[in-house]
C-alpha atoms as a PDB file:
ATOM      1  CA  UNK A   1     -26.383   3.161 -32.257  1.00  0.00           C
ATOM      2  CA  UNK A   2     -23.787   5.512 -30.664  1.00  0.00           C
ATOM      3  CA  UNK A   3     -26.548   7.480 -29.299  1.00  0.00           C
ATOM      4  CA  UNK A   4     -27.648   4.350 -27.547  1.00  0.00           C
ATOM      5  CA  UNK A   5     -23.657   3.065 -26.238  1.00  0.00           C
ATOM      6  CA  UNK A   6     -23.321   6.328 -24.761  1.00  0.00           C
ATOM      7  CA  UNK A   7     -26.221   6.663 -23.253  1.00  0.00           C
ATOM      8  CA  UNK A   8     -25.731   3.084 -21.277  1.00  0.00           C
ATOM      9  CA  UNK A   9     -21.860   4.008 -20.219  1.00  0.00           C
ATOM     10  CA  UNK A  10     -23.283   7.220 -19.559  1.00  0.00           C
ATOM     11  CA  UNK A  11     -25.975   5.592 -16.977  1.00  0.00           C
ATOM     12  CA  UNK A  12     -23.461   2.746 -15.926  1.00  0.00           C
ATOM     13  CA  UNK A  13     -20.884   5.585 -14.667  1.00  0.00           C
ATOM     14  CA  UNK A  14     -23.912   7.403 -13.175  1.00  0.00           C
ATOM     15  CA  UNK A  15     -24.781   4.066 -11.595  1.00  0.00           C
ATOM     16  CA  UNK A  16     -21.640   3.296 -10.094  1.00  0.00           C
ATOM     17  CA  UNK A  17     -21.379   7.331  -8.690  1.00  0.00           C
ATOM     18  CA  UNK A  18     -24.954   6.796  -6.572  1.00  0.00           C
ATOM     19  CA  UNK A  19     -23.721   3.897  -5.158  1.00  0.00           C
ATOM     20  CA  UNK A  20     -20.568   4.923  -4.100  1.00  0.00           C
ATOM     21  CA  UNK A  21     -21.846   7.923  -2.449  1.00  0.00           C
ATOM     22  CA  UNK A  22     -24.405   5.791  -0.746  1.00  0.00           C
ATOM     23  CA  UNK A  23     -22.490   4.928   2.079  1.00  0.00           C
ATOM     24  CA  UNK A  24     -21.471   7.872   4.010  1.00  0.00           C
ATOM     25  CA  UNK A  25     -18.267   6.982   4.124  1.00  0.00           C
ATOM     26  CA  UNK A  26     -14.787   6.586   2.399  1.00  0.00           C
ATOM     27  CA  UNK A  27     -15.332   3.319   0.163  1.00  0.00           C
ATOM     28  CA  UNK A  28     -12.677  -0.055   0.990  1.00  0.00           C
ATOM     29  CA  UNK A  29     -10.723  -1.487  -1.420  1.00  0.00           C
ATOM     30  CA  UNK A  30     -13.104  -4.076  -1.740  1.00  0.00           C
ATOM     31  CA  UNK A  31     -16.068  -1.502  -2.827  1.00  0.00           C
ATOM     32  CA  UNK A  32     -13.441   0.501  -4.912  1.00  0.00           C
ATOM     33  CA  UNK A  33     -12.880  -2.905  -6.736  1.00  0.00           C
ATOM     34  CA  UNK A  34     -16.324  -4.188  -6.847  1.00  0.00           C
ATOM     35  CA  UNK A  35     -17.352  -0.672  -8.077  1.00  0.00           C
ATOM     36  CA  UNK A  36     -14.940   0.038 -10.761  1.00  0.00           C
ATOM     37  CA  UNK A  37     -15.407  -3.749 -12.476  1.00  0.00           C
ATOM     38  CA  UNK A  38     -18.526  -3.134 -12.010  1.00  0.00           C
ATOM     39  CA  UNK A  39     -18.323   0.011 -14.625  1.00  0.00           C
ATOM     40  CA  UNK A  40     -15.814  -1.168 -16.723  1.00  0.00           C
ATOM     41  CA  UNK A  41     -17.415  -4.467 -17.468  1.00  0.00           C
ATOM     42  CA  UNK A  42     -21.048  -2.539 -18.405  1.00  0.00           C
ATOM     43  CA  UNK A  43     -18.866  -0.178 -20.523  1.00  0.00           C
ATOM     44  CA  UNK A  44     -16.749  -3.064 -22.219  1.00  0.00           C
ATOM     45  CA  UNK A  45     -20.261  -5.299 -22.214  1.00  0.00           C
ATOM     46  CA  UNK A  46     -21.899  -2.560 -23.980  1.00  0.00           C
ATOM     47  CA  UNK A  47     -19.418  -2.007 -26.551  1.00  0.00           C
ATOM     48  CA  UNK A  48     -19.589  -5.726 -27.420  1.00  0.00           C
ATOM     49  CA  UNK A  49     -23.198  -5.839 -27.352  1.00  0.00           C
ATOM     50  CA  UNK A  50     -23.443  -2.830 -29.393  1.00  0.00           C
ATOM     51  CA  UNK A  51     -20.983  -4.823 -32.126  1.00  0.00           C
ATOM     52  CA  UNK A  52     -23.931  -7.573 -32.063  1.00  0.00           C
ATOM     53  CA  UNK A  53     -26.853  -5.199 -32.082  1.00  0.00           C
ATOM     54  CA  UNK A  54     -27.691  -5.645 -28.055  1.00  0.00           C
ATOM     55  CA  UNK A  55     -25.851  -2.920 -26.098  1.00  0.00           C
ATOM     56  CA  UNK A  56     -28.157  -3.540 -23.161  1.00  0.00           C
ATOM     57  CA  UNK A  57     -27.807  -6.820 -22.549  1.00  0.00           C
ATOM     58  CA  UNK A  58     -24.069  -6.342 -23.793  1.00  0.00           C
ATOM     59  CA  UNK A  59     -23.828  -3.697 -20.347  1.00  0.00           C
ATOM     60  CA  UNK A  60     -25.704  -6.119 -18.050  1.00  0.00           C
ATOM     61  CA  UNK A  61     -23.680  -9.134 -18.735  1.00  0.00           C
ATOM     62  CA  UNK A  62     -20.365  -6.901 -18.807  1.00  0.00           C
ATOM     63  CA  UNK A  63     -21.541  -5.380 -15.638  1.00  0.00           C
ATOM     64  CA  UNK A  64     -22.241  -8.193 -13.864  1.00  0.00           C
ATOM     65  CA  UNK A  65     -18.897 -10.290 -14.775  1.00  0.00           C
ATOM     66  CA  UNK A  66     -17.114  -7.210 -14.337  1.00  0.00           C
ATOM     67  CA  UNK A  67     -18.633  -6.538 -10.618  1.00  0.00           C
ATOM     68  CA  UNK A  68     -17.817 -10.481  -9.833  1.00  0.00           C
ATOM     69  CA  UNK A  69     -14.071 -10.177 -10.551  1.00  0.00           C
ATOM     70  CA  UNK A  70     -13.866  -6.521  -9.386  1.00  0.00           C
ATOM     71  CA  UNK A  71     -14.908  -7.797  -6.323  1.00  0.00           C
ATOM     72  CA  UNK A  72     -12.540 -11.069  -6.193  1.00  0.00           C
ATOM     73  CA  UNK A  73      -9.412  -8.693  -7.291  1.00  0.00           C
ATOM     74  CA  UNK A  74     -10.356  -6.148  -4.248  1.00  0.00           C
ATOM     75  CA  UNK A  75     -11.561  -8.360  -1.853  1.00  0.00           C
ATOM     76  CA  UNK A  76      -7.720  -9.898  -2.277  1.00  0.00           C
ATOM     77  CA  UNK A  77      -5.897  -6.733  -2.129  1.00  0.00           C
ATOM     78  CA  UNK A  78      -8.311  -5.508   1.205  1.00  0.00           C
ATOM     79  CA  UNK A  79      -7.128  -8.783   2.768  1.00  0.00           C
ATOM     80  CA  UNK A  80      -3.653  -7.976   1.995  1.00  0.00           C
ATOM     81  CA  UNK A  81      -3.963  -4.779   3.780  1.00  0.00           C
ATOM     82  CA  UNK A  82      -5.269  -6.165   6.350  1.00  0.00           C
ATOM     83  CA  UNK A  83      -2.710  -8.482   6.373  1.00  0.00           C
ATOM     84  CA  UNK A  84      -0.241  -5.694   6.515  1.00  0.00           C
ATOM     85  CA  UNK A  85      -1.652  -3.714   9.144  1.00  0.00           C
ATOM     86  CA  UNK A  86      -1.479  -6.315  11.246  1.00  0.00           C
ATOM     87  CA  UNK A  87       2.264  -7.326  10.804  1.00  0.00           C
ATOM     88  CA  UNK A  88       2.587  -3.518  11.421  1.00  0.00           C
ATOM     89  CA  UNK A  89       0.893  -3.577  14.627  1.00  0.00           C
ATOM     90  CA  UNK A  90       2.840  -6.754  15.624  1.00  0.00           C
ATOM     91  CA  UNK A  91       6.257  -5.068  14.761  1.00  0.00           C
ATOM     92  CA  UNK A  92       5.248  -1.795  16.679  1.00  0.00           C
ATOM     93  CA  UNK A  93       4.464  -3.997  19.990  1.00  0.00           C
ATOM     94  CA  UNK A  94       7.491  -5.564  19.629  1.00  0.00           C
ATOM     95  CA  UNK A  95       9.601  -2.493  19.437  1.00  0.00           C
ATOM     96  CA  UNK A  96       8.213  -0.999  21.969  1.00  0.00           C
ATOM     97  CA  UNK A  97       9.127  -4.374  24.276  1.00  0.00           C
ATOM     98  CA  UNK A  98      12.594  -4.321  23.000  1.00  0.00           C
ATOM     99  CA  UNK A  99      12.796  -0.301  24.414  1.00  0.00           C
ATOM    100  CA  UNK A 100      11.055  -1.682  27.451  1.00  0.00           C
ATOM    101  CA  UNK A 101      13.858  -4.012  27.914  1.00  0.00           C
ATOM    102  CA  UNK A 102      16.519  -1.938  27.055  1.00  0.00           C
ATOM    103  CA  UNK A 103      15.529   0.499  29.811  1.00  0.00           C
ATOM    104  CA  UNK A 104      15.528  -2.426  32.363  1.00  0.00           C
ATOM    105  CA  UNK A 105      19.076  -3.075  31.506  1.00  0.00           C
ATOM    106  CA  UNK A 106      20.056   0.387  31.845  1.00  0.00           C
ATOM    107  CA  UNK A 107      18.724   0.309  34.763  1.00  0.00           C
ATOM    108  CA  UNK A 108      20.462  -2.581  36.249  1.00  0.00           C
ATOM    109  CA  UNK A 109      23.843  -1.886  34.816  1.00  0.00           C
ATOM    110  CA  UNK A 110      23.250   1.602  37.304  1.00  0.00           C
ATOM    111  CA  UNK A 111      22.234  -0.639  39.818  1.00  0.00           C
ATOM    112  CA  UNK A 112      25.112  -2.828  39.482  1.00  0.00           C
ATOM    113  CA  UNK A 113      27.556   0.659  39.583  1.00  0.00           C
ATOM    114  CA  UNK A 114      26.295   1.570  42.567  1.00  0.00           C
ATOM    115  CA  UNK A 115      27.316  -1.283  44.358  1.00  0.00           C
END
């Protein structure tokens, strides 16, 4: 039996690995979250399952619920960074306006010396 509950976290972790470095490129917070449910919920589904003789169907059902809220919990948090790196962008724009207008009044405070 603990031959068998290794072997599926052994394959779920596997599992999760390929897909990850499917894509070429650095995963979101969104795959990062979807992924690591994901891997969690077959390990923690397979240790229950294991308890009631089915560590297979213990992973799938783990895995699957896991993936569902690992995905809800990083879709949120890749929202909120996107969130924030917008607000960043907005304050950077706006700084460089209020240097834009701090040169024009330099620049007619000179004006107004001269004259």
């Amino acid at each position: 039996m603990r031959k068998s509950i290794a072997l599926i976290m052994t394959l779920a972790l596997a599992g999760t690995l390929v897909l990850a470095g499917c894509t070429g490129q650095p995963l979101t917070t969104r795959e990062e979250g979807t992924l690591g449910g994901t891997a969690i919920g077959a390990g923690g589904g397979a240790l229950v399952g294991a308890a009631v003789g089915h560590p297979l169907a213990g992973a799938l059902i783990g895995g699957a619920l896991g993936g569902g809220t690992g995905y809800v919990v990083g879709n949120s948090m890749q929202n909120q960074e996107n969130a924030n790196a917008q607000t960043q962008q907005q304050v950077q724009q706006q700084q460089q306006e209020i240097e834009n207008q701090r040169q024009q009044i330099q620049q007619l405070k000179s004006q107004q010396e001269t004259e």
